[in-house]
C-alpha atoms as a PDB file:
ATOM      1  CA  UNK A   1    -105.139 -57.278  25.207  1.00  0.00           C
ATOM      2  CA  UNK A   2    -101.675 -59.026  25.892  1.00  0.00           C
ATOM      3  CA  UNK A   3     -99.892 -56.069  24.753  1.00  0.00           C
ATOM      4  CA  UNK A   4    -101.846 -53.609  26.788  1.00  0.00           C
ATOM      5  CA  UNK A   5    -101.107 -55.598  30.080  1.00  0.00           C
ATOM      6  CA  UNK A   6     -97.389 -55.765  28.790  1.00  0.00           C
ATOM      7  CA  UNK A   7     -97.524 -51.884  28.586  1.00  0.00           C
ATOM      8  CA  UNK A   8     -99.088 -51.656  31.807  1.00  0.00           C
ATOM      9  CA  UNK A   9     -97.011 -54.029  33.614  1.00  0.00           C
ATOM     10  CA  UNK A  10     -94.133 -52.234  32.277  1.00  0.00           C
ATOM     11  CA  UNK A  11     -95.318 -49.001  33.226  1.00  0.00           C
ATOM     12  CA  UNK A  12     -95.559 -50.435  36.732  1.00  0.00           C
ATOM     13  CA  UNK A  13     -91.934 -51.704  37.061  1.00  0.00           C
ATOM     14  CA  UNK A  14     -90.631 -48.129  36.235  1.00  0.00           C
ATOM     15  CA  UNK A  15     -92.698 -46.733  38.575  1.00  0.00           C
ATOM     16  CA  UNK A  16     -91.677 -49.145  41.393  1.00  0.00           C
ATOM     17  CA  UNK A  17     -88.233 -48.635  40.657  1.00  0.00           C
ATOM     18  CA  UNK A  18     -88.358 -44.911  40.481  1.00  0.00           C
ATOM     19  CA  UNK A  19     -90.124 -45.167  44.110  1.00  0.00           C
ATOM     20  CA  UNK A  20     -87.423 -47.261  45.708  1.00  0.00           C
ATOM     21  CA  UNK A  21     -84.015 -45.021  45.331  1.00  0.00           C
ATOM     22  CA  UNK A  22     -86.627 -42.316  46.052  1.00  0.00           C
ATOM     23  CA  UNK A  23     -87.629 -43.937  49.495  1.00  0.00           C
ATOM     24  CA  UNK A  24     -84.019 -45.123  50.013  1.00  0.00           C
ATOM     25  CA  UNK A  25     -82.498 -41.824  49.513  1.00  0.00           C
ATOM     26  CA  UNK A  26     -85.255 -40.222  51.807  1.00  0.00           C
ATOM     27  CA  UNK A  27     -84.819 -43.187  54.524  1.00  0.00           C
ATOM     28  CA  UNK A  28     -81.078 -42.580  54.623  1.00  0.00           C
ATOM     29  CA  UNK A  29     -81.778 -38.304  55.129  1.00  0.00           C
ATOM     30  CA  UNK A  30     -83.921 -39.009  57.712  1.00  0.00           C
ATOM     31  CA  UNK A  31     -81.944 -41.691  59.420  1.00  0.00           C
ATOM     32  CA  UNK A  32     -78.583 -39.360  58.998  1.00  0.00           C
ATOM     33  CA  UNK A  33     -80.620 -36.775  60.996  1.00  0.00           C
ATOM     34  CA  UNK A  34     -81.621 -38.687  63.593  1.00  0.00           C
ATOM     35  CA  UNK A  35     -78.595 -40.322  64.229  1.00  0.00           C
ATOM     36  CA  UNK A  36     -77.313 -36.873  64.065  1.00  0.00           C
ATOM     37  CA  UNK A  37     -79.956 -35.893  67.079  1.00  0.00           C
ATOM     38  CA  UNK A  38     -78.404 -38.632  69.641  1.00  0.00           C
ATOM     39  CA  UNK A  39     -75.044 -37.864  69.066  1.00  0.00           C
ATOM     40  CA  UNK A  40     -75.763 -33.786  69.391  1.00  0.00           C
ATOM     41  CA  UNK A  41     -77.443 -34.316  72.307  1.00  0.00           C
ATOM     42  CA  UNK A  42     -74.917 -36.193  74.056  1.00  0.00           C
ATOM     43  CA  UNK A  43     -72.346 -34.164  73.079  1.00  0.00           C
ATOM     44  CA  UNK A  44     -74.264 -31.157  74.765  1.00  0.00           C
ATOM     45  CA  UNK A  45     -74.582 -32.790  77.872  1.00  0.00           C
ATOM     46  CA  UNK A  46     -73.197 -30.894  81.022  1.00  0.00           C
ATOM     47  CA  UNK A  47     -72.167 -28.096  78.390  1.00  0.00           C
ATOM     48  CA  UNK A  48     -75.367 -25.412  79.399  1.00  0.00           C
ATOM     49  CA  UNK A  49     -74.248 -22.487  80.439  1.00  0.00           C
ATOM     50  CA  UNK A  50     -76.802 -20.219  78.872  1.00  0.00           C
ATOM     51  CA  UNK A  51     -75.626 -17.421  77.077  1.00  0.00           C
ATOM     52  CA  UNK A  52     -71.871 -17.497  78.707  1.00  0.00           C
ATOM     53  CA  UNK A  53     -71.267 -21.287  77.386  1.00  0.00           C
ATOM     54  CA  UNK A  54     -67.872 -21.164  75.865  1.00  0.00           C
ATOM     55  CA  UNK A  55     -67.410 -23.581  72.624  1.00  0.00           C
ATOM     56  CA  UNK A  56     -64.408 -25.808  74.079  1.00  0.00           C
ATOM     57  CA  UNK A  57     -61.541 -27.002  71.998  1.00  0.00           C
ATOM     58  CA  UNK A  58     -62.165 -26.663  67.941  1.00  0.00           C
ATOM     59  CA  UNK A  59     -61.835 -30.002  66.969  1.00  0.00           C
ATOM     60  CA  UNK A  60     -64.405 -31.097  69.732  1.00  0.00           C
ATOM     61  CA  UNK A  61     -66.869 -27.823  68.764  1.00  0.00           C
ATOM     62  CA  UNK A  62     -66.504 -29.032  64.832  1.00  0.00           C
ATOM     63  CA  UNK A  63     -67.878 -32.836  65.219  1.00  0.00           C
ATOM     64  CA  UNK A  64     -71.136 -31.155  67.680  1.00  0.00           C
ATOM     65  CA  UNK A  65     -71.248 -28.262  64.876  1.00  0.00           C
ATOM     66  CA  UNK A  66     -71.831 -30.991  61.729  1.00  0.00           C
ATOM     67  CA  UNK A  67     -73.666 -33.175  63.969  1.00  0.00           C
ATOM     68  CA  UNK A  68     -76.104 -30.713  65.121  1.00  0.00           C
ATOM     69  CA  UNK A  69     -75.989 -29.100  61.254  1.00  0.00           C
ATOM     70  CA  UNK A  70     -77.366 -32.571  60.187  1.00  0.00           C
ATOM     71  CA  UNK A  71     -80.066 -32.911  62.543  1.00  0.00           C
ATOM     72  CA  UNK A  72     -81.640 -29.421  61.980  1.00  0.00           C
ATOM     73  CA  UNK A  73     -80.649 -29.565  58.650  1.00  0.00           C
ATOM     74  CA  UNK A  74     -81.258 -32.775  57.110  1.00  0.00           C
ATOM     75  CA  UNK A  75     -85.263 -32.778  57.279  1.00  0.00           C
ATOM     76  CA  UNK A  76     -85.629 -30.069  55.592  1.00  0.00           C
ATOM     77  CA  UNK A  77     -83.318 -30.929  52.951  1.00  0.00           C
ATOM     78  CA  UNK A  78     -85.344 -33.723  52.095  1.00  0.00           C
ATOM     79  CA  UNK A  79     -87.247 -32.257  49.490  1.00  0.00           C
ATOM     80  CA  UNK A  80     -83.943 -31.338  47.585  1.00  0.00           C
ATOM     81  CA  UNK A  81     -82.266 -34.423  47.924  1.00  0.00           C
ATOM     82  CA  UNK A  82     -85.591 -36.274  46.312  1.00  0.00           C
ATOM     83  CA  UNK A  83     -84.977 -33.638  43.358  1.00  0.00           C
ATOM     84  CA  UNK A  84     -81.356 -34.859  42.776  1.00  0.00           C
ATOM     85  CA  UNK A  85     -82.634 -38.662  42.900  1.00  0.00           C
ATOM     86  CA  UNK A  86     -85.054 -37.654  39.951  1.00  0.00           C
ATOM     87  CA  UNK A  87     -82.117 -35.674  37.976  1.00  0.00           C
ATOM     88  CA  UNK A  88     -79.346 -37.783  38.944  1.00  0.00           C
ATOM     89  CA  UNK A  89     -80.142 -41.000  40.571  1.00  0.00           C
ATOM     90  CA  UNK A  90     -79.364 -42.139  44.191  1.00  0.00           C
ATOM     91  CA  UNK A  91     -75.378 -41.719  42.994  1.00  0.00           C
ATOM     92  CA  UNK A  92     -76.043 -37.975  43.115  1.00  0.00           C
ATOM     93  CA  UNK A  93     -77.021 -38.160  46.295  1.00  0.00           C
ATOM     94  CA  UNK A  94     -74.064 -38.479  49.001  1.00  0.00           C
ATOM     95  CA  UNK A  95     -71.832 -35.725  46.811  1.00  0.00           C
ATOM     96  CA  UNK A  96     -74.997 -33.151  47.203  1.00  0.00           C
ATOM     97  CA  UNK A  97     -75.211 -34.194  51.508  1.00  0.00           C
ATOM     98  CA  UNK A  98     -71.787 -34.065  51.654  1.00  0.00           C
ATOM     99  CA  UNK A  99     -71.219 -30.421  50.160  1.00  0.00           C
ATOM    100  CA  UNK A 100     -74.372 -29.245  51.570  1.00  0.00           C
ATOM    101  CA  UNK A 101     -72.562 -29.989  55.403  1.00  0.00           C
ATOM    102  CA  UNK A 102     -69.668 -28.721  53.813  1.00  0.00           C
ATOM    103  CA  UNK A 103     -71.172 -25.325  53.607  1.00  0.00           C
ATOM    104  CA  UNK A 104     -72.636 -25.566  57.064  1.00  0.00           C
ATOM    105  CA  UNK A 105     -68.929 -26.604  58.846  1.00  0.00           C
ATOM    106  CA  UNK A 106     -67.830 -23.556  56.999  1.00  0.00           C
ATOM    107  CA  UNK A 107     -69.691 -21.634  59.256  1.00  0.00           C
ATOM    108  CA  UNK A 108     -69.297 -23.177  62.238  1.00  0.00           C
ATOM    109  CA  UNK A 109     -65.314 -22.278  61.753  1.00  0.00           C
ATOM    110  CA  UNK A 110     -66.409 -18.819  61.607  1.00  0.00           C
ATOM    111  CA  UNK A 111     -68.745 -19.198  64.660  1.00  0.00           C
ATOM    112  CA  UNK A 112     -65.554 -21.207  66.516  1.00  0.00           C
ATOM    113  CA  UNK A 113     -63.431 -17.508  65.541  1.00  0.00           C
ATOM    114  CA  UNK A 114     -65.591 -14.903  66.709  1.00  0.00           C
ATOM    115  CA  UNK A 115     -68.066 -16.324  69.252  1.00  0.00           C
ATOM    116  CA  UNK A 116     -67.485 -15.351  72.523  1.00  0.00           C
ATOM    117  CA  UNK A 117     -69.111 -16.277  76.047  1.00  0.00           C
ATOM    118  CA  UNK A 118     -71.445 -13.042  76.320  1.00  0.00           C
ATOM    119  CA  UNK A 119     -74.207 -11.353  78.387  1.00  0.00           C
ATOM    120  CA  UNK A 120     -78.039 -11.199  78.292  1.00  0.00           C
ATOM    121  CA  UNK A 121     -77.612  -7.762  76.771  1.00  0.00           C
ATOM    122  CA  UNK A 122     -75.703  -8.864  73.647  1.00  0.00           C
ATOM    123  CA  UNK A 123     -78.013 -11.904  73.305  1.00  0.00           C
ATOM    124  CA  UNK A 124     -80.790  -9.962  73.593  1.00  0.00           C
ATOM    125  CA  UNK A 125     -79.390  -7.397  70.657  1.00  0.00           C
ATOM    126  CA  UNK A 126     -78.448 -10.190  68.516  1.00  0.00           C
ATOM    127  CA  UNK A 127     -81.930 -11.977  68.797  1.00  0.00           C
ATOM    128  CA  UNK A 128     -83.618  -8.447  67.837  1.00  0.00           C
ATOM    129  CA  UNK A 129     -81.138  -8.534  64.997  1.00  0.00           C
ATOM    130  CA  UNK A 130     -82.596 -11.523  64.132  1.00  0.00           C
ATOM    131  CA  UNK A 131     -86.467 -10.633  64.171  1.00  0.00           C
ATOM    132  CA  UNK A 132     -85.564  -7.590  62.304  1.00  0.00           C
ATOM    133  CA  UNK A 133     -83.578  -9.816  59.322  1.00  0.00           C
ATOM    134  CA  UNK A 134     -86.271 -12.339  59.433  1.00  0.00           C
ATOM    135  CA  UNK A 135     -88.102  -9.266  57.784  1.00  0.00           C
ATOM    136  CA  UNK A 136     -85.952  -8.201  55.219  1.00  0.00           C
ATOM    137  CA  UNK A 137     -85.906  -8.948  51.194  1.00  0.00           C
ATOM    138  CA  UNK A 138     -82.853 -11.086  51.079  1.00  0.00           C
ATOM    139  CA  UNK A 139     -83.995 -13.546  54.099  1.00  0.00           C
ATOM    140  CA  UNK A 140     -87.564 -13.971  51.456  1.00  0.00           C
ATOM    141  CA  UNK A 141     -85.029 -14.191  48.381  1.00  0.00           C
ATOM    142  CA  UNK A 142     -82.731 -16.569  50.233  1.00  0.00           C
ATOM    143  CA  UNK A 143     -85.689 -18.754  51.642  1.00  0.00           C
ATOM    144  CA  UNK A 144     -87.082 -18.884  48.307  1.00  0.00           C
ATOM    145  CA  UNK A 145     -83.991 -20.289  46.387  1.00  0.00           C
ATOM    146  CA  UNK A 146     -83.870 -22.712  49.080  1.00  0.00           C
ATOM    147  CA  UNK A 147     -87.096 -24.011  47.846  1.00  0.00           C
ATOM    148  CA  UNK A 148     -86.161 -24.533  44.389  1.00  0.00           C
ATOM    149  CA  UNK A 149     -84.002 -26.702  42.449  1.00  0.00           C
ATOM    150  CA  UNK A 150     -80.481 -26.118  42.568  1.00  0.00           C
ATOM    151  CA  UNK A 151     -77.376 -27.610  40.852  1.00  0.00           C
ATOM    152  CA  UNK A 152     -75.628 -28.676  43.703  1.00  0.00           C
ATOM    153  CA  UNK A 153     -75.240 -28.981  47.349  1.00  0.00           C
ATOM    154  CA  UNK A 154     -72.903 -26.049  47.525  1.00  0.00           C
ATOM    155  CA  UNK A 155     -75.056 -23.747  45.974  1.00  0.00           C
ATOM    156  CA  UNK A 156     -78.082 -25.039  48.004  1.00  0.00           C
ATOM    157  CA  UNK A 157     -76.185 -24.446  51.701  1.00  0.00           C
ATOM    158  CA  UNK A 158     -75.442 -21.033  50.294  1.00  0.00           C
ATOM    159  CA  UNK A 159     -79.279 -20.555  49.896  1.00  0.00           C
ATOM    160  CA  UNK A 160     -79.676 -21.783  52.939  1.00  0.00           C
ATOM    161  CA  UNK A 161     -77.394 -20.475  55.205  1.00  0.00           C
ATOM    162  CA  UNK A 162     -79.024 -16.955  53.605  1.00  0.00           C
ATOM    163  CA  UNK A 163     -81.969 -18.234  54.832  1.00  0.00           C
ATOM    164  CA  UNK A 164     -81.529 -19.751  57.947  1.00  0.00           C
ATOM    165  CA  UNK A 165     -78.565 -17.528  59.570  1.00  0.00           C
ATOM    166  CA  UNK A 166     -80.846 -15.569  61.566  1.00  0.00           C
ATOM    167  CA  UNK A 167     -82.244 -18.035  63.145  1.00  0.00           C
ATOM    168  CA  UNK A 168     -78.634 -19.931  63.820  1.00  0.00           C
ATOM    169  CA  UNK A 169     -77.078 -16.393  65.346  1.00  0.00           C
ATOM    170  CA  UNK A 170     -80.570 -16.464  67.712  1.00  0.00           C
ATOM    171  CA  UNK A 171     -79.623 -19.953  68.514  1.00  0.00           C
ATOM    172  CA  UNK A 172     -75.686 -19.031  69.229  1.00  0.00           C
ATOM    173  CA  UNK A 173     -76.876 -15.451  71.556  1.00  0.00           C
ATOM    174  CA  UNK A 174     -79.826 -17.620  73.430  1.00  0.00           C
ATOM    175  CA  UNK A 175     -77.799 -20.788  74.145  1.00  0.00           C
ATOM    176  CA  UNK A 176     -75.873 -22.792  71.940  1.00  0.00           C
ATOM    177  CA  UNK A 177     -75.503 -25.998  74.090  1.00  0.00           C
ATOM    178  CA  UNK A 178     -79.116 -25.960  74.722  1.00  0.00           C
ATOM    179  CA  UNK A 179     -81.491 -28.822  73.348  1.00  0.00           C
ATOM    180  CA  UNK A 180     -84.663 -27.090  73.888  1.00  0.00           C
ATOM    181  CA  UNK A 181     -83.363 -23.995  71.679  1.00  0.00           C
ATOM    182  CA  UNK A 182     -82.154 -26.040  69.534  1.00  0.00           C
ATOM    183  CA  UNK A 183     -85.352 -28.014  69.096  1.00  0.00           C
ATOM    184  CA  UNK A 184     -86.725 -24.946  68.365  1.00  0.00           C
ATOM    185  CA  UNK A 185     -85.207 -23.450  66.037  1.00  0.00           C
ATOM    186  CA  UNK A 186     -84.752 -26.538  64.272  1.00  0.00           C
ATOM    187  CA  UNK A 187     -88.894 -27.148  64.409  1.00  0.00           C
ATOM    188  CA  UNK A 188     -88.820 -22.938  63.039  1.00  0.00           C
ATOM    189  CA  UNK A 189     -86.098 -24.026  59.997  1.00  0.00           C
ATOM    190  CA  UNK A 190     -87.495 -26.758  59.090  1.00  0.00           C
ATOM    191  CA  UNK A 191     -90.927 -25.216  58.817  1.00  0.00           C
ATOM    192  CA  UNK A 192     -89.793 -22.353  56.603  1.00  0.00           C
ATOM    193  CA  UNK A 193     -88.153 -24.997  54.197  1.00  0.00           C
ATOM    194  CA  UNK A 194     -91.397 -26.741  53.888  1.00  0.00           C
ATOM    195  CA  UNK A 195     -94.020 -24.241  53.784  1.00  0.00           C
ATOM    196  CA  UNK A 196     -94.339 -20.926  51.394  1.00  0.00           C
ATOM    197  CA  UNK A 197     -94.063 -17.583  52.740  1.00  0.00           C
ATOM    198  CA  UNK A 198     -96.675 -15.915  54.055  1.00  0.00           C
ATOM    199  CA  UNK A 199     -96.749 -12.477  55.633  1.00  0.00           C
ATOM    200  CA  UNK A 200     -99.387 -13.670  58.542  1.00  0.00           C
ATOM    201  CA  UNK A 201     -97.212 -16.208  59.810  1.00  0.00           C
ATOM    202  CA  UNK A 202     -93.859 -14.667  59.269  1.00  0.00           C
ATOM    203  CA  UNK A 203     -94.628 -11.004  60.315  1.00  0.00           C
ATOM    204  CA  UNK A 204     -96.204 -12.455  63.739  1.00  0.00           C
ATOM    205  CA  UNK A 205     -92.928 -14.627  63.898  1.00  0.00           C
ATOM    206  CA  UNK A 206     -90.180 -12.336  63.400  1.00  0.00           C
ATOM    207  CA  UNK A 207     -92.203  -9.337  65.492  1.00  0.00           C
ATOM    208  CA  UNK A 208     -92.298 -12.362  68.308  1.00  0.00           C
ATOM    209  CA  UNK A 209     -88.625 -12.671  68.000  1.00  0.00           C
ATOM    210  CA  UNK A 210     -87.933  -9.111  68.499  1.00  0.00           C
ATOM    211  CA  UNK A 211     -89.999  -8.819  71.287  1.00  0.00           C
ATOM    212  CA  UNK A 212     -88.362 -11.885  73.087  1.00  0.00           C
ATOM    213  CA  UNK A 213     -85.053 -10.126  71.956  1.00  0.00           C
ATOM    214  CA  UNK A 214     -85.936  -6.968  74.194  1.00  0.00           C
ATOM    215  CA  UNK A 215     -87.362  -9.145  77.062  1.00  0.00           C
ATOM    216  CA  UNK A 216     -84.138 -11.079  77.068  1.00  0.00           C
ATOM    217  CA  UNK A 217     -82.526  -7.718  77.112  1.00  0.00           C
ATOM    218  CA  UNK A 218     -84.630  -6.056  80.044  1.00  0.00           C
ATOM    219  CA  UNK A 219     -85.375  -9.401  82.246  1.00  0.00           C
ATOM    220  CA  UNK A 220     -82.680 -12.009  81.406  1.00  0.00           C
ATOM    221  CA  UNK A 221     -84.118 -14.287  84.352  1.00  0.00           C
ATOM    222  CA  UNK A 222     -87.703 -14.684  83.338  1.00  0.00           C
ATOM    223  CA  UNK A 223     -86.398 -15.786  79.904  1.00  0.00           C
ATOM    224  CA  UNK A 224     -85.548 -20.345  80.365  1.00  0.00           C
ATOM    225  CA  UNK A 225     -81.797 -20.996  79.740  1.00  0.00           C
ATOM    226  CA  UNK A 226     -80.657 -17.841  78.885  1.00  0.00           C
ATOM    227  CA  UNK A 227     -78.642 -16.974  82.371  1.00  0.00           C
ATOM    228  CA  UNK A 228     -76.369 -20.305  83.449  1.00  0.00           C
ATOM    229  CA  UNK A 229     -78.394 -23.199  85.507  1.00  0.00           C
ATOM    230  CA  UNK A 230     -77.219 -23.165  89.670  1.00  0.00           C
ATOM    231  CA  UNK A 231     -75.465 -26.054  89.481  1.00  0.00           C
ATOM    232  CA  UNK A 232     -72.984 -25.076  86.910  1.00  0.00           C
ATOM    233  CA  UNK A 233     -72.618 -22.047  88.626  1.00  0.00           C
ATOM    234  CA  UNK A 234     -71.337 -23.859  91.662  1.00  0.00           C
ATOM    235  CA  UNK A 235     -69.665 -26.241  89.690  1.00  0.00           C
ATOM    236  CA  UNK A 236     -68.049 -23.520  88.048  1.00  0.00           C
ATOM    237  CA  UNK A 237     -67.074 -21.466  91.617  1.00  0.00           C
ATOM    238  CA  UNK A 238     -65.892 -25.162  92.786  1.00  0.00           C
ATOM    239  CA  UNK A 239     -63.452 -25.539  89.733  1.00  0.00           C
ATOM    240  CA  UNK A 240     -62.172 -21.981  90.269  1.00  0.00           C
ATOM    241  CA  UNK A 241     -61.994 -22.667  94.158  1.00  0.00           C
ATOM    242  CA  UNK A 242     -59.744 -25.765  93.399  1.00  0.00           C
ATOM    243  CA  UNK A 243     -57.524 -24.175  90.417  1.00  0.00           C
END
């Protein structure tokens, strides 16, 4: 009897301390993200401009790039970063954030090179492109090696940047500074992280994006945040009046 309570006690205390780096190392994701959230969205204040807002100086574009890659990102990393607890221990996690961001301020250097303040035409074109890719057997081969385990946090932000880029070049043509397209597309990543594929939610979904590609395209104004809000428009006539 003594030993079977020893066994079971035992049992118990390797449970409880496989729980605890596994809540610590989730608390920590979480926290990162929204920490990630406040400092995004302050950054982004005063910056809307719809689908002309220019990116500003590089080094100031970089921090709001990682911080907003962190707080779309993060959350749905979750689930990985519990895997590496369970294959490497809580060690194993800051090295797998840390290259997974890596990945993701890679391509915000690229966005920083070749974005450029645009019209509702070219949004509207580039947010069909999306629908269409959203579609497409690499964005379901991507999204699924995003769900799986992976050796490291490099390879896993190269699954997911497969995965997710459609959805980030909707959210650079609609409005990059923009919180509520943000939100968005962060609530659309994060669900397709989380949940498996299925053709009656993501056929609706991408055919949805096209179609609010060709509306953006046809009637820029009935489409929220897409042309500039008035009173940067008169700041912005103001500035020019005064330069």
């Amino acid at each position: 009897m003594l030993l079977i309570d020893t066994v079971a006690l035992a049992s118990g205390a390797r449970k409880s301390a496989g729980t605890a780096p596994t809540a610590a190392a989730l608390t920590a994701t979480l926290g990162l993200a929204a920490a990630s959230w406040v400092v995004a969205v302050r950054q982004m204040n005063g910056m809307d401009m719809g689908a002309a807002t220019t990116l500003g100086p590089f080094a100031f574009f970089i921090a709001l790039w990682v911080s907003m890659m962190a707080a779309m990102m993060l959350p749905g990393a979750a689930p990985a970063v519990l895997r590496r607890v369970g294959a490497g221990g809580v060690r194993a996690v800051p090295p797998f954030v840390v290259s997974y961001l890596a990945v993701w301020t890679l391509v915000g250097v690229a966005v920083y090179a070749f974005y450029r303040p645009h019209g509702s035409f070219a949004a509207g074109a580039v947010v069909i492109a999306a629908g269409l890719y959203e579609l497409t057997p690499l964005k379901q081969n991507f999204r699924r090696r995003c769900r799986e385990s992976v050796r490291s946090g490099f390879e896993y932000g190269l699954c997911c940047v497969g995965s997710s880029i459609g959805l980030m070049l909707m959210l650079l043509a609609l409005n990059v500074m923009s919180v509520r397209w943000m939100a968005l597309i962060a609530i659309l990543v994060l669900a397709q992280k989380l949940l498996p594929a299925k053709a009656a939610i993501d056929v609706p979904l991408a055919l949805a994006i096209v179609g609010l590609g060709i509306l953006i395209a046809i009637a820029p104004a009935s489409v929220l945040g897409i042309t500039p809000p008035m009173s940067g428009v008169i700041g912005g006539a103001v500035h020019a009046h005064l330069l």
